[in-house]
N, C-alpha and C. Protein backbone atom coordinates (compact mmCIF):
# COMPACT_ATOMS: atom_id res chain seq x y z
N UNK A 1 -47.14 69.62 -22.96
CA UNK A 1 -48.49 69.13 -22.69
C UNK A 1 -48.70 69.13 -21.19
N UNK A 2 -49.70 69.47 -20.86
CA UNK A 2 -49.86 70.20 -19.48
C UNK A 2 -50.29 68.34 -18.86
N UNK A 3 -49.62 67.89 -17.51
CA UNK A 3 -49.84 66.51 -16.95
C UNK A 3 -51.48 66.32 -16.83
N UNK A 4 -51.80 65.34 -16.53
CA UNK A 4 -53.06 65.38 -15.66
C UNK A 4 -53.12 64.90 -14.37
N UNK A 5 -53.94 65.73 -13.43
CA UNK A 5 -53.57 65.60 -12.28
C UNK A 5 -55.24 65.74 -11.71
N UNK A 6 -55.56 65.57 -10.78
CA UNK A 6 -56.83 65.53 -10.43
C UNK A 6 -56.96 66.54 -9.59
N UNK A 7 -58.25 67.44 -9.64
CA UNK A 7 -58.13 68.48 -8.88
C UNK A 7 -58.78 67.63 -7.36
N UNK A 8 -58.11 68.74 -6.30
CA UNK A 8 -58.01 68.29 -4.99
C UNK A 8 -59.92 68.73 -4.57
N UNK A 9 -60.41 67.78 -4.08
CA UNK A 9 -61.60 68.08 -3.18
C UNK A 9 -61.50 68.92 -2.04
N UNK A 10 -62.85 69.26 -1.66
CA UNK A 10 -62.65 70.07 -0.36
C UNK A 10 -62.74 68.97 0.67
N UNK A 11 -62.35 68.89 1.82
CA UNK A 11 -62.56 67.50 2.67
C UNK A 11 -62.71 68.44 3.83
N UNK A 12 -63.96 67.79 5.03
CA UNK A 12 -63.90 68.52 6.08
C UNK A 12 -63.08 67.79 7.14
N UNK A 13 -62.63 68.96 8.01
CA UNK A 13 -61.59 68.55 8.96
C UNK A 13 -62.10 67.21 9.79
N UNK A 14 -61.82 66.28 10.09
CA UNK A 14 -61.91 65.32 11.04
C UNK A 14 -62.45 65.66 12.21
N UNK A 15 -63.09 65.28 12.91
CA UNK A 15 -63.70 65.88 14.16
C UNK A 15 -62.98 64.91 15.11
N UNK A 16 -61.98 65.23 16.14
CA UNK A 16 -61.37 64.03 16.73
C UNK A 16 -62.56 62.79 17.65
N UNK A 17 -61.89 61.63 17.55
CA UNK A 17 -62.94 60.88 17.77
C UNK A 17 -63.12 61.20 19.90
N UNK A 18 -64.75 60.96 19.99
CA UNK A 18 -64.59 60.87 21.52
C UNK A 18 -64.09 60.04 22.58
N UNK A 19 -63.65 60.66 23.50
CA UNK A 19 -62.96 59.91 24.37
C UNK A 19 -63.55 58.63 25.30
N UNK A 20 -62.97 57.28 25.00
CA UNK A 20 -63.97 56.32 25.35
C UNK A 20 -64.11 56.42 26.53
N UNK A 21 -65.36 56.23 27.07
CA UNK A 21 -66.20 56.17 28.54
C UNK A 21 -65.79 54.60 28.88
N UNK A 22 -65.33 54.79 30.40
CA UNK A 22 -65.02 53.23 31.20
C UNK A 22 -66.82 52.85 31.04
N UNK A 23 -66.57 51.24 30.67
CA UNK A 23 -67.68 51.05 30.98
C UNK A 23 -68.13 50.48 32.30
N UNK A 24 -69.37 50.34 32.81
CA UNK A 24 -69.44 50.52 34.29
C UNK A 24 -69.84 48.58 34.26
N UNK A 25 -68.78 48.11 35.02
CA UNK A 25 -68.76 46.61 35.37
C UNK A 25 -69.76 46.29 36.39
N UNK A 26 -70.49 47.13 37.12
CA UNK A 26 -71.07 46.82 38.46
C UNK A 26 -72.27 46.13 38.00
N UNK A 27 -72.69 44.78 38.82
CA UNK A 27 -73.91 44.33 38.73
C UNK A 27 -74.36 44.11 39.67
N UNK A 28 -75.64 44.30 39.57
CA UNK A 28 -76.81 44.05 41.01
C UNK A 28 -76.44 43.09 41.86
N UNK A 29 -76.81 42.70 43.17
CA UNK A 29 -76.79 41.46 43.88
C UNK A 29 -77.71 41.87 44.93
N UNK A 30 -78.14 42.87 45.11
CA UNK A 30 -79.47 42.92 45.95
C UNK A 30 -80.44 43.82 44.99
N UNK A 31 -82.12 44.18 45.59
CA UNK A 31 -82.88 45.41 44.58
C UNK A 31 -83.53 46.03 45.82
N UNK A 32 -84.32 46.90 45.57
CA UNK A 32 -85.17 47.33 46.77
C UNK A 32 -86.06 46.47 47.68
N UNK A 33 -86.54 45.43 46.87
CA UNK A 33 -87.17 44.31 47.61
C UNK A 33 -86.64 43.52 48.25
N UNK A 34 -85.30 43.20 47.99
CA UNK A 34 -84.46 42.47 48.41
C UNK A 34 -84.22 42.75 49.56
N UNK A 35 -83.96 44.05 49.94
CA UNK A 35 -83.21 44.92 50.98
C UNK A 35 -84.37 44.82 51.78
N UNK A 36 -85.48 45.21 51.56
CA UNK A 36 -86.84 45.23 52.27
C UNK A 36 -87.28 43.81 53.05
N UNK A 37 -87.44 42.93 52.14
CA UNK A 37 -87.41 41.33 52.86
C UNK A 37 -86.74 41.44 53.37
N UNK A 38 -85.11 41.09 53.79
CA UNK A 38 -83.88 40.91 54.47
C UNK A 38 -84.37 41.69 55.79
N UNK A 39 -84.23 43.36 55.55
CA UNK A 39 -84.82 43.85 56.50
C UNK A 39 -85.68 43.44 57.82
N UNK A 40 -86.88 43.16 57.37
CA UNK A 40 -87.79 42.55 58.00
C UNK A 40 -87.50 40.97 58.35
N UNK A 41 -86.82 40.24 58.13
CA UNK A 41 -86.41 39.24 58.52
C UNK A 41 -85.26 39.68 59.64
N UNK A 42 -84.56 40.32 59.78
CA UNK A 42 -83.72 40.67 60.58
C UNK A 42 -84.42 41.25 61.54
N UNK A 43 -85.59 42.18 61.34
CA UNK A 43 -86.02 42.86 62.82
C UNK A 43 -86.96 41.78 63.58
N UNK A 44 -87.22 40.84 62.89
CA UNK A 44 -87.74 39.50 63.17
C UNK A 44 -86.99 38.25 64.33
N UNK A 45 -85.80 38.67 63.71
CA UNK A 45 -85.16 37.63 64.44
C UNK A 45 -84.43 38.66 65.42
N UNK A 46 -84.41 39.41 65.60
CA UNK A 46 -83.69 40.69 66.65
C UNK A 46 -84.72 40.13 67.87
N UNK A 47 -86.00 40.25 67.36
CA UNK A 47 -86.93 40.13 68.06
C UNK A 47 -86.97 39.00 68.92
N UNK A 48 -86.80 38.16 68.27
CA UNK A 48 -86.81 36.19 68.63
C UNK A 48 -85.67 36.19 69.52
N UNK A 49 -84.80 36.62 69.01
CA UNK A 49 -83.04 36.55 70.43
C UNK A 49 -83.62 37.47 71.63
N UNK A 50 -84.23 38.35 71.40
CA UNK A 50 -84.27 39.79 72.29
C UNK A 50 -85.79 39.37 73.24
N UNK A 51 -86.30 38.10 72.62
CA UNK A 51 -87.61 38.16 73.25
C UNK A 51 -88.62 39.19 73.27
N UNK A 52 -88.55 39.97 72.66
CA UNK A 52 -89.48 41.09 72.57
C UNK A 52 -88.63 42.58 72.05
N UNK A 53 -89.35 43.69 72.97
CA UNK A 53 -88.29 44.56 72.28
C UNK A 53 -87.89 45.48 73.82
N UNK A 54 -88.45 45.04 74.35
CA UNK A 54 -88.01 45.60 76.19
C UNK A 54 -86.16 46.05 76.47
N UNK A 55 -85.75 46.97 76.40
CA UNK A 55 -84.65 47.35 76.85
C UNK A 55 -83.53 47.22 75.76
N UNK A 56 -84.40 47.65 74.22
CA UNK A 56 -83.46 47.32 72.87
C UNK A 56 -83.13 48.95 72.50
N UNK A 57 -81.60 48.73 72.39
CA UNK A 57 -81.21 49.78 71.18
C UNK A 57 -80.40 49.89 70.50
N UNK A 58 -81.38 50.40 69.20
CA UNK A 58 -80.63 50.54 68.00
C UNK A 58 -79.73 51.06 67.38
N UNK A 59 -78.32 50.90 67.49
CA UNK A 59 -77.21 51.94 67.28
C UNK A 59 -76.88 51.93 65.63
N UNK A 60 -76.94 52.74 64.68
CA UNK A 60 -76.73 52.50 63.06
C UNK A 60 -75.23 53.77 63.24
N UNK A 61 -73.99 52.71 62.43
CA UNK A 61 -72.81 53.42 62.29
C UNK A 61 -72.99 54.10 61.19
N UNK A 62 -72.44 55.00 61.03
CA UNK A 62 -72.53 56.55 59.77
C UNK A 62 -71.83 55.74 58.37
N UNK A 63 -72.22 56.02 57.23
CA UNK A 63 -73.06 56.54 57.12
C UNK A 63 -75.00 55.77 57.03
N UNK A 64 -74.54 54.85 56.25
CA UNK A 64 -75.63 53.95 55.88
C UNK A 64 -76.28 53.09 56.50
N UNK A 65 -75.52 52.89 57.68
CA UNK A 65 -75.73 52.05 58.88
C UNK A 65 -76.96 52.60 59.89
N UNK A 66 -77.04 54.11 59.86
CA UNK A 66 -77.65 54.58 60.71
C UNK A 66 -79.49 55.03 59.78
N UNK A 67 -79.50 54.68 58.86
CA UNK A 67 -80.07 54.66 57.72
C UNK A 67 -80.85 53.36 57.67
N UNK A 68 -80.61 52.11 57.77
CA UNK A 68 -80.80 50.58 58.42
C UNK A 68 -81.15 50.79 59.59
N UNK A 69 -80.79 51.30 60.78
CA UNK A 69 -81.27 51.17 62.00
C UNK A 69 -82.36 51.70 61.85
N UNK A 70 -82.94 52.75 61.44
CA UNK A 70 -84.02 53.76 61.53
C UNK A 70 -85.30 52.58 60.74
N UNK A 71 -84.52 51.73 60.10
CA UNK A 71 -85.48 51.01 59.13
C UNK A 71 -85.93 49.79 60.17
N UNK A 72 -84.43 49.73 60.80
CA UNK A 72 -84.95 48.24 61.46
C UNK A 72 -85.63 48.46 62.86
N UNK A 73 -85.80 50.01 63.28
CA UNK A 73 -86.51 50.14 64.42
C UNK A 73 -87.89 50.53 64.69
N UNK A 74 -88.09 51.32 63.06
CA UNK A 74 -89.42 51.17 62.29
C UNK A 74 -90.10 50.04 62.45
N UNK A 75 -89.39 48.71 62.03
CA UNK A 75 -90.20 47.46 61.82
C UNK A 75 -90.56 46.78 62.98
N UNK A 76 -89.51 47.06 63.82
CA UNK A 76 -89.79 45.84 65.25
C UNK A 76 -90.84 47.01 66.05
N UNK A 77 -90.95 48.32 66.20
CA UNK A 77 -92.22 48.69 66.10
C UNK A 77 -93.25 48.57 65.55
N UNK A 78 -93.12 48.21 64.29
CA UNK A 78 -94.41 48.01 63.73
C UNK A 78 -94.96 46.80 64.10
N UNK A 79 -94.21 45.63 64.59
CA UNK A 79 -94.49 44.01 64.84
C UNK A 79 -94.99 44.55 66.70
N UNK A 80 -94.31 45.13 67.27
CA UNK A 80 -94.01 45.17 68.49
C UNK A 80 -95.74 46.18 69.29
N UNK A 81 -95.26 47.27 68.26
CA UNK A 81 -97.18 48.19 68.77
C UNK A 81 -96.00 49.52 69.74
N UNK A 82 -94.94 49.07 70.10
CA UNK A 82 -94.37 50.46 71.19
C UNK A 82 -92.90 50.78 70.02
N UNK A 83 -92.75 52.18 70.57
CA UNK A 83 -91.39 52.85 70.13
C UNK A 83 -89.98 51.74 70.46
N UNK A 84 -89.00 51.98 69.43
CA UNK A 84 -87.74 51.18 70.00
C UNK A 84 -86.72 52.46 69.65
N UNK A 85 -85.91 52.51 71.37
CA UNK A 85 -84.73 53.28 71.33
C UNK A 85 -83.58 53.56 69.85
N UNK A 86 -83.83 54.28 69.50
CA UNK A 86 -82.37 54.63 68.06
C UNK A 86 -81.33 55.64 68.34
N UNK A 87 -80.28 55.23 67.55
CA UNK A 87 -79.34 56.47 67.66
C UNK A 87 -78.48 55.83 66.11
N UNK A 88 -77.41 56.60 66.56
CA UNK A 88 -76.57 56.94 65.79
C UNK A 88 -74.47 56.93 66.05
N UNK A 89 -73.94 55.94 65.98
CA UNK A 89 -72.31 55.89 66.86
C UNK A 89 -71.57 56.32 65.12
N UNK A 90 -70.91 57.42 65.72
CA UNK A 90 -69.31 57.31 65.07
C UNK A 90 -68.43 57.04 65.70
N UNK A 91 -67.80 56.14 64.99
CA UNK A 91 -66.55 55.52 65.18
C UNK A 91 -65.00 56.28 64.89
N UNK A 92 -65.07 57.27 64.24
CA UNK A 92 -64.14 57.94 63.63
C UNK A 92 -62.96 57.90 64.54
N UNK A 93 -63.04 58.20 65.63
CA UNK A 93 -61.41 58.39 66.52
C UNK A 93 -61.64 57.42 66.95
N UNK A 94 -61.92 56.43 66.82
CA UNK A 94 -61.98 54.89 67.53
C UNK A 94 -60.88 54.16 66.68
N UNK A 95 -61.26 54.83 65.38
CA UNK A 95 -60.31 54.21 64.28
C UNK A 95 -58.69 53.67 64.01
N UNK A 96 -58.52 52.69 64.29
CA UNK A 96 -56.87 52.02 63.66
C UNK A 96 -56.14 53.15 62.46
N UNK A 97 -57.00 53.21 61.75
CA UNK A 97 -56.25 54.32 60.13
C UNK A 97 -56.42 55.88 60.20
N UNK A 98 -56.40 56.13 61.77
CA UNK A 98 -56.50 57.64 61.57
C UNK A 98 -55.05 58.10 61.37
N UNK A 99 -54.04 57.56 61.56
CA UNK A 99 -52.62 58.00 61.00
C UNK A 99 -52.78 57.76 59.35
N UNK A 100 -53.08 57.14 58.67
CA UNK A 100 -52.87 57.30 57.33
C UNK A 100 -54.69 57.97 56.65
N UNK A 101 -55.18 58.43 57.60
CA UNK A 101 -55.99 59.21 56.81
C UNK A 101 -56.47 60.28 58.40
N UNK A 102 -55.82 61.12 58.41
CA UNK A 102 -55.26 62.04 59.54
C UNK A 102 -56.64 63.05 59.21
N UNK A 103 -57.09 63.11 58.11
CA UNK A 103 -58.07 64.29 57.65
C UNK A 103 -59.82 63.97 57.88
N UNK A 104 -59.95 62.44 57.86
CA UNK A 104 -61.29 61.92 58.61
C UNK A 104 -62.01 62.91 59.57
N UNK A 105 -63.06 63.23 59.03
CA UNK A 105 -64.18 64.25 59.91
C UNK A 105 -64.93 63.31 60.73
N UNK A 106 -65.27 63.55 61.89
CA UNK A 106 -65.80 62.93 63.14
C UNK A 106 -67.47 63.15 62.68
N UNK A 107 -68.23 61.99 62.58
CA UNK A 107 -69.68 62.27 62.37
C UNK A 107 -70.56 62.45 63.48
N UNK A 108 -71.62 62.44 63.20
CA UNK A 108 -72.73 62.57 64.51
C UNK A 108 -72.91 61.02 65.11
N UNK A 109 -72.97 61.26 66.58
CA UNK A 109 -73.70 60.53 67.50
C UNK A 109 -74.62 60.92 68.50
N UNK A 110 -75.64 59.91 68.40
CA UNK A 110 -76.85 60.63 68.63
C UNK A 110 -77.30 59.18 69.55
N UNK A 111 -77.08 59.37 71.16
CA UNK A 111 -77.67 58.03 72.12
C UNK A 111 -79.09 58.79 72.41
N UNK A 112 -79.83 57.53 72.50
CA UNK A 112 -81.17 57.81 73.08
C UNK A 112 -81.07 58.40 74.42
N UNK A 113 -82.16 59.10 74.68
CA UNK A 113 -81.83 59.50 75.96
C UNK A 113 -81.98 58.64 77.56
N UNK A 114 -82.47 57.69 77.14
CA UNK A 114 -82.42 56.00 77.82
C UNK A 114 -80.79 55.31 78.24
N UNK A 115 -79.78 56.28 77.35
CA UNK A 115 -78.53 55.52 77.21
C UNK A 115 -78.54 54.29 77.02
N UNK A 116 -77.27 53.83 77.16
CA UNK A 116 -77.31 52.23 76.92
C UNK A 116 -76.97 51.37 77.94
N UNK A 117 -76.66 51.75 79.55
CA UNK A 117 -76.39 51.33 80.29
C UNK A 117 -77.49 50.13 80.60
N UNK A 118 -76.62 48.71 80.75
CA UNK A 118 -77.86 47.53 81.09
C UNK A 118 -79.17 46.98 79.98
N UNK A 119 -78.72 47.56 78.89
CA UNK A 119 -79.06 47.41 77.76
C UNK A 119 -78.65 46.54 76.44
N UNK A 120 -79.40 46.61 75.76
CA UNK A 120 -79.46 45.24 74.50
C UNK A 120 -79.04 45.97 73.49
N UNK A 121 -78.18 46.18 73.01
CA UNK A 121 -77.64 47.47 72.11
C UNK A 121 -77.85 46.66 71.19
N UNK A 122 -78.19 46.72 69.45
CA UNK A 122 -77.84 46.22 68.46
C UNK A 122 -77.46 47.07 67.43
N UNK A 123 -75.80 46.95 66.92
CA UNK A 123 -74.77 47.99 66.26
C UNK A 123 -75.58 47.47 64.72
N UNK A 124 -75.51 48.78 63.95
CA UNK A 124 -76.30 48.01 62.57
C UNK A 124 -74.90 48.63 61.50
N UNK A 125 -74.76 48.13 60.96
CA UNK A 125 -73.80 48.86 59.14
C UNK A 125 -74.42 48.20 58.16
N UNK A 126 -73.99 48.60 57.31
CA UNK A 126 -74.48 48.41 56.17
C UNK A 126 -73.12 47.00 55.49
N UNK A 127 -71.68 47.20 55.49
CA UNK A 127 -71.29 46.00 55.03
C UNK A 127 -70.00 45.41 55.91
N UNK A 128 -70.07 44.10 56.47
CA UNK A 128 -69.37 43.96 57.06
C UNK A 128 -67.73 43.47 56.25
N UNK A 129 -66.87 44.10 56.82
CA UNK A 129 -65.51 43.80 55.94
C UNK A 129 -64.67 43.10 56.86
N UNK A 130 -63.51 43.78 56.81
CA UNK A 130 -62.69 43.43 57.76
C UNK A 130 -62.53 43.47 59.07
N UNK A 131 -63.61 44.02 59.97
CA UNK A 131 -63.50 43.72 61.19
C UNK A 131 -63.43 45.16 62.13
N UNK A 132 -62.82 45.80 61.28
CA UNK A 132 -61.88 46.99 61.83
C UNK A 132 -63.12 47.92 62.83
N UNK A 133 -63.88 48.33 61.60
CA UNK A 133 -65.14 49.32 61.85
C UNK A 133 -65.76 49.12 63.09
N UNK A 134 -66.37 48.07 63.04
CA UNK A 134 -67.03 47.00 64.83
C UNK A 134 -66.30 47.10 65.76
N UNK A 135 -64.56 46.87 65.59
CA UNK A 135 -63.90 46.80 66.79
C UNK A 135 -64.08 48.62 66.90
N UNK A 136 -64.01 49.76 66.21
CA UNK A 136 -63.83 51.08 66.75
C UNK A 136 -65.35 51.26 67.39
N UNK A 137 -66.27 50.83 66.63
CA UNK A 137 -67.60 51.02 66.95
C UNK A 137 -67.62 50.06 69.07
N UNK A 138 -66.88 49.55 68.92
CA UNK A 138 -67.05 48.48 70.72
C UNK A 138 -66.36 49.51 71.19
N UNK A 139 -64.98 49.95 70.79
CA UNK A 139 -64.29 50.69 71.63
C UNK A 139 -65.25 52.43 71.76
N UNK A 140 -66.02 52.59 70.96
CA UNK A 140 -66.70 54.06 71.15
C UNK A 140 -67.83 53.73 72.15
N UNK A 141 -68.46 52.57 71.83
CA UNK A 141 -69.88 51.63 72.88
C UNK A 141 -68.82 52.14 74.48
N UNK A 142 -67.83 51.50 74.59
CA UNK A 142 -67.29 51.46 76.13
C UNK A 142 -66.80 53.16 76.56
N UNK A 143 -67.16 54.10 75.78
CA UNK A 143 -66.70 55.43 75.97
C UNK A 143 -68.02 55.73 76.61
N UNK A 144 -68.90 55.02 76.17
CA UNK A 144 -70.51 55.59 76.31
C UNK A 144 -71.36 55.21 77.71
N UNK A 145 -71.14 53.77 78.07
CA UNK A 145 -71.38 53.14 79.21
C UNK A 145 -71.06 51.74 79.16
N UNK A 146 -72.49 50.67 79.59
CA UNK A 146 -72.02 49.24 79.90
C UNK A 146 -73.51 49.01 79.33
N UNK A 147 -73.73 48.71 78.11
CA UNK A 147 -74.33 47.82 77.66
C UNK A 147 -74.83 46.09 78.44
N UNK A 148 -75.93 45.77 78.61
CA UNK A 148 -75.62 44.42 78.84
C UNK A 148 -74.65 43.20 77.89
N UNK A 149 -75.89 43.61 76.68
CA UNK A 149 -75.57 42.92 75.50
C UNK A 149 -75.59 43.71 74.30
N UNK A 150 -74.08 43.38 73.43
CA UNK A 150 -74.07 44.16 72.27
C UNK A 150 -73.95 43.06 71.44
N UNK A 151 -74.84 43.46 70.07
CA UNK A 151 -75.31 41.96 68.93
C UNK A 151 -74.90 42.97 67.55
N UNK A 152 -74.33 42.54 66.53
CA UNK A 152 -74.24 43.07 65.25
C UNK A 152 -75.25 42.39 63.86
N UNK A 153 -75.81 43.97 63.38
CA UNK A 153 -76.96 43.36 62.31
C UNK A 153 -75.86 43.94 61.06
N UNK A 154 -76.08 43.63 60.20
CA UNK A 154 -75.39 44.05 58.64
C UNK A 154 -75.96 43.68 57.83
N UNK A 155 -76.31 44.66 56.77
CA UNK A 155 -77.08 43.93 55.49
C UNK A 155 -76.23 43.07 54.59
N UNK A 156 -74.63 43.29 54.39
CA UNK A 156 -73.83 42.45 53.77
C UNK A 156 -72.71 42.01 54.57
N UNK A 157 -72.42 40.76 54.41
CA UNK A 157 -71.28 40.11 54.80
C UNK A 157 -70.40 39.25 53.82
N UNK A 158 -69.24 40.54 53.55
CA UNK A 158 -68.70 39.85 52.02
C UNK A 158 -67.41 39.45 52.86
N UNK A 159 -66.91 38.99 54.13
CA UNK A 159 -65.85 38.28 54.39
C UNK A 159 -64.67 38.91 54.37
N UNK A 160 -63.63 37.98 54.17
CA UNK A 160 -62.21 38.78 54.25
C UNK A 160 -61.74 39.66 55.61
N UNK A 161 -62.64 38.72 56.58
CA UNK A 161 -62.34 39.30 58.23
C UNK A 161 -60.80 39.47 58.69
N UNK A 162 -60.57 40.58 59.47
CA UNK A 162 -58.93 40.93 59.69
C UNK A 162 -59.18 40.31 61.07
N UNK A 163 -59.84 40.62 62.29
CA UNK A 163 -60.67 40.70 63.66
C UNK A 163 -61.45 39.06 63.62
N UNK A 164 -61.01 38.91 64.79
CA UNK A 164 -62.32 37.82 65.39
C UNK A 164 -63.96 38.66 65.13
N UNK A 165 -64.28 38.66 64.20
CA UNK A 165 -65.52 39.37 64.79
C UNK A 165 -66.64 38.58 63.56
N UNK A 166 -67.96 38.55 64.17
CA UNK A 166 -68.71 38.09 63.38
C UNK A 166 -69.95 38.55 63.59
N UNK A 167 -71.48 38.85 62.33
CA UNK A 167 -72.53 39.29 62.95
C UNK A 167 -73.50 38.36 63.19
N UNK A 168 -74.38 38.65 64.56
CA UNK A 168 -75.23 37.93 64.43
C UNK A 168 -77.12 37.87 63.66
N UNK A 169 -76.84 38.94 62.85
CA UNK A 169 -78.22 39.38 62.07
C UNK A 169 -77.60 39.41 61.05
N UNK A 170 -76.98 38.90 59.45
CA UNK A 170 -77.07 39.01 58.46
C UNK A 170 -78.00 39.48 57.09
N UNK A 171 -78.55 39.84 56.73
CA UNK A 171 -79.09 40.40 54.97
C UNK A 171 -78.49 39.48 54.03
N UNK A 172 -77.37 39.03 53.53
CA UNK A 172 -77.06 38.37 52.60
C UNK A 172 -75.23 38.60 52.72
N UNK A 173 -74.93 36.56 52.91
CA UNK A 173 -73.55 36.64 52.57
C UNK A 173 -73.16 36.37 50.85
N UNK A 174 -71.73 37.23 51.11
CA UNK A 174 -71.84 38.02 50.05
C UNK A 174 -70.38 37.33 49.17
N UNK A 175 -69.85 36.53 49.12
CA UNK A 175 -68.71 36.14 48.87
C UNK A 175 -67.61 36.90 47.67
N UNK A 176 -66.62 37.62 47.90
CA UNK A 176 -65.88 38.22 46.79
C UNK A 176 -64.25 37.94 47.39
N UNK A 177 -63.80 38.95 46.09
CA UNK A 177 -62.49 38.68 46.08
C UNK A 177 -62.19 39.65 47.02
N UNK A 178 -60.90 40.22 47.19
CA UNK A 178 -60.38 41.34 47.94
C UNK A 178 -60.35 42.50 47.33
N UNK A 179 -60.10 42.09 45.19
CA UNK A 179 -60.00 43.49 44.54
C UNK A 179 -61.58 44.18 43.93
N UNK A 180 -62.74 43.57 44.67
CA UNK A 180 -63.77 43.74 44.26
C UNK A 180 -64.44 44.66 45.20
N UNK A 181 -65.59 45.70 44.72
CA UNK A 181 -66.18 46.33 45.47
C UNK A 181 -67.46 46.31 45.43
N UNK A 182 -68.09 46.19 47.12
CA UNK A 182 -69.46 46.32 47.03
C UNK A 182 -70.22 47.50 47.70
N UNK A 183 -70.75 47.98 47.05
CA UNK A 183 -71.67 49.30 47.18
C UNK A 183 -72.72 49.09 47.33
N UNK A 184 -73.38 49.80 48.52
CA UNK A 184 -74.66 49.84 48.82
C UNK A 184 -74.75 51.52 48.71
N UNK A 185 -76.32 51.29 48.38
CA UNK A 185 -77.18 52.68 48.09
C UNK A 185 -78.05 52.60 48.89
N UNK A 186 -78.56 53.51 49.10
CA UNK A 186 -80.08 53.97 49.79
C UNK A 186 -80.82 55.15 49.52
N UNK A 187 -81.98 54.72 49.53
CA UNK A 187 -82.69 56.25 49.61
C UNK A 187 -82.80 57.77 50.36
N UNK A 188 -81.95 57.02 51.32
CA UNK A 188 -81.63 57.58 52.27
C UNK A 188 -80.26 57.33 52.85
N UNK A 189 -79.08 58.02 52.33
CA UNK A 189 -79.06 59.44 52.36
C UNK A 189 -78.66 60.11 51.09
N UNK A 190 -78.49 58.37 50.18
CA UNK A 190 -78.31 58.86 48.59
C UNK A 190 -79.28 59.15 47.39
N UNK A 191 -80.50 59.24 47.98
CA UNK A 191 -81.26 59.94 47.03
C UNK A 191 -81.63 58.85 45.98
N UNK A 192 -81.47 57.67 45.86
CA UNK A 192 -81.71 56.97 45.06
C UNK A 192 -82.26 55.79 45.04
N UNK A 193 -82.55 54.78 44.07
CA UNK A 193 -83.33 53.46 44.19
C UNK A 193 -82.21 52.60 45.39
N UNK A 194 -82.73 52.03 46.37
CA UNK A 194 -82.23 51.07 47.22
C UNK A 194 -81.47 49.80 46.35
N UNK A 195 -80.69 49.39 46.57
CA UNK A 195 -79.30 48.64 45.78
C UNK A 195 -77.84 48.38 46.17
N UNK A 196 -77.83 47.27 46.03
CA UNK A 196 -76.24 47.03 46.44
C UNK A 196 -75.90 46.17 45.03
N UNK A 197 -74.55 46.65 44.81
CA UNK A 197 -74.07 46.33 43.48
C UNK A 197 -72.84 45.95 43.86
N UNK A 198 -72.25 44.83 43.30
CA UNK A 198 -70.20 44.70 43.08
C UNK A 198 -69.85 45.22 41.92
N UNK A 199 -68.64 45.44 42.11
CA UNK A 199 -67.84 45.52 40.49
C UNK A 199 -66.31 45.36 40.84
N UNK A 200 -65.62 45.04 39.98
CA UNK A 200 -64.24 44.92 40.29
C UNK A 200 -64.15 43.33 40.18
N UNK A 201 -62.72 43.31 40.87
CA UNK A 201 -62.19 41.47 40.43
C UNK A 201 -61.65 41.45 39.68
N UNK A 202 -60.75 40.29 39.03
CA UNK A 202 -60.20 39.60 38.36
C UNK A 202 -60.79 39.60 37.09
N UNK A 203 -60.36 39.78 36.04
CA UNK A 203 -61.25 39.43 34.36
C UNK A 203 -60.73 38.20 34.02
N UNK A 204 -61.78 37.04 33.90
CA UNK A 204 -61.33 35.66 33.67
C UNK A 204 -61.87 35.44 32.23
């Protein structure tokens, strides 16, 4: 007597499953408006220390920094009615970590043609960290001439200073850990909505 056995189905092959996507932890802490107010509060008070805008210039460090200056020299013109001196400092061979990153490309610097001699320089970046960046950015300032007065603007100040150094124009302090990162965007030179985001840290 022949067993019974069930005949076998056709089954289609498994399609392997897709490979899971990290999901992206970063959340906002500034928006475009944000950045915009701050902004203008800073070319505000540049103004108020500086008494006006007589013998000011605007130095923005590469990349994003110089991106902010253009913004913040826009505005104290626009309050002011006259042009304010801009440029542009790399710091690159000024740098402490050019032995462990030996391959660093040297960016553009671009001094007004006013120089900065006897002048109100104000260094702009985008986030202040450890200190390091400012001190190469002073040591590239003294390659250049003699400033009267040099003042630091930053849109973020997330701490964790290595350097005595501190700014005197803030955007927003920013408090994090050490394993956390904060990213700023711009429209300029990243093509995209204005934003600064963290992500990273500790999972509690």
């Amino acid at each position: 007597m022949r067993p019974d056995f069930a005949a076998p189905s056709a089954v289609e092959p498994t399609a392997p499953a897709p490979e899971a996507v990290p999901a992206d932890d970063s959340r906002s802490v500034m928006t475009e408006s944000d950045i915009a107010r701050v902004l203008r509060r800073i070319a505000h008070e540049i103004l108020e220390h500086n008494k006006g805008a007589a013998d000011l210039v605007v130095l923005g460090i590469p990349t994003r920094g110089v991106a902010l200056a253009r913004r913040l020299a826009a505005l104290i013109e626009e309050v002011e009615g006259t042009p304010v001196a801009v440029g542009a400092l790399d710091v690159t061979m000024h740098r402490d970590d050019l032995r462990r990153q030996p391959t660093r490309s040297p960016m553009h610097t671009d001094i007004p043609p006013t120089g900065i001699d006897d002048k109100v320089v104000v260094l702009v970046d985008d986030v202040l960290y450890s200190g390091r960046t400012v001190r190469a950015a002073l040591d590239a300032l003294s390659d250049l001439g003699r400033p009267r007065i040099v003042r630091l603007a930053v849109l973020v100040d997330r701490g964790h200073r290595e350097l005595p150094i501190r700014a005197d124009h803030v955007g927003k302090n920013l408090p994090t850990s050490s394993s956390e990162k904060v990213r700023v965007r711009l429209s300029e030179p990243d093509h995209v909505e204005d934003q600064v985001t963290i992500a990273g840290g500790e999972t509690r």
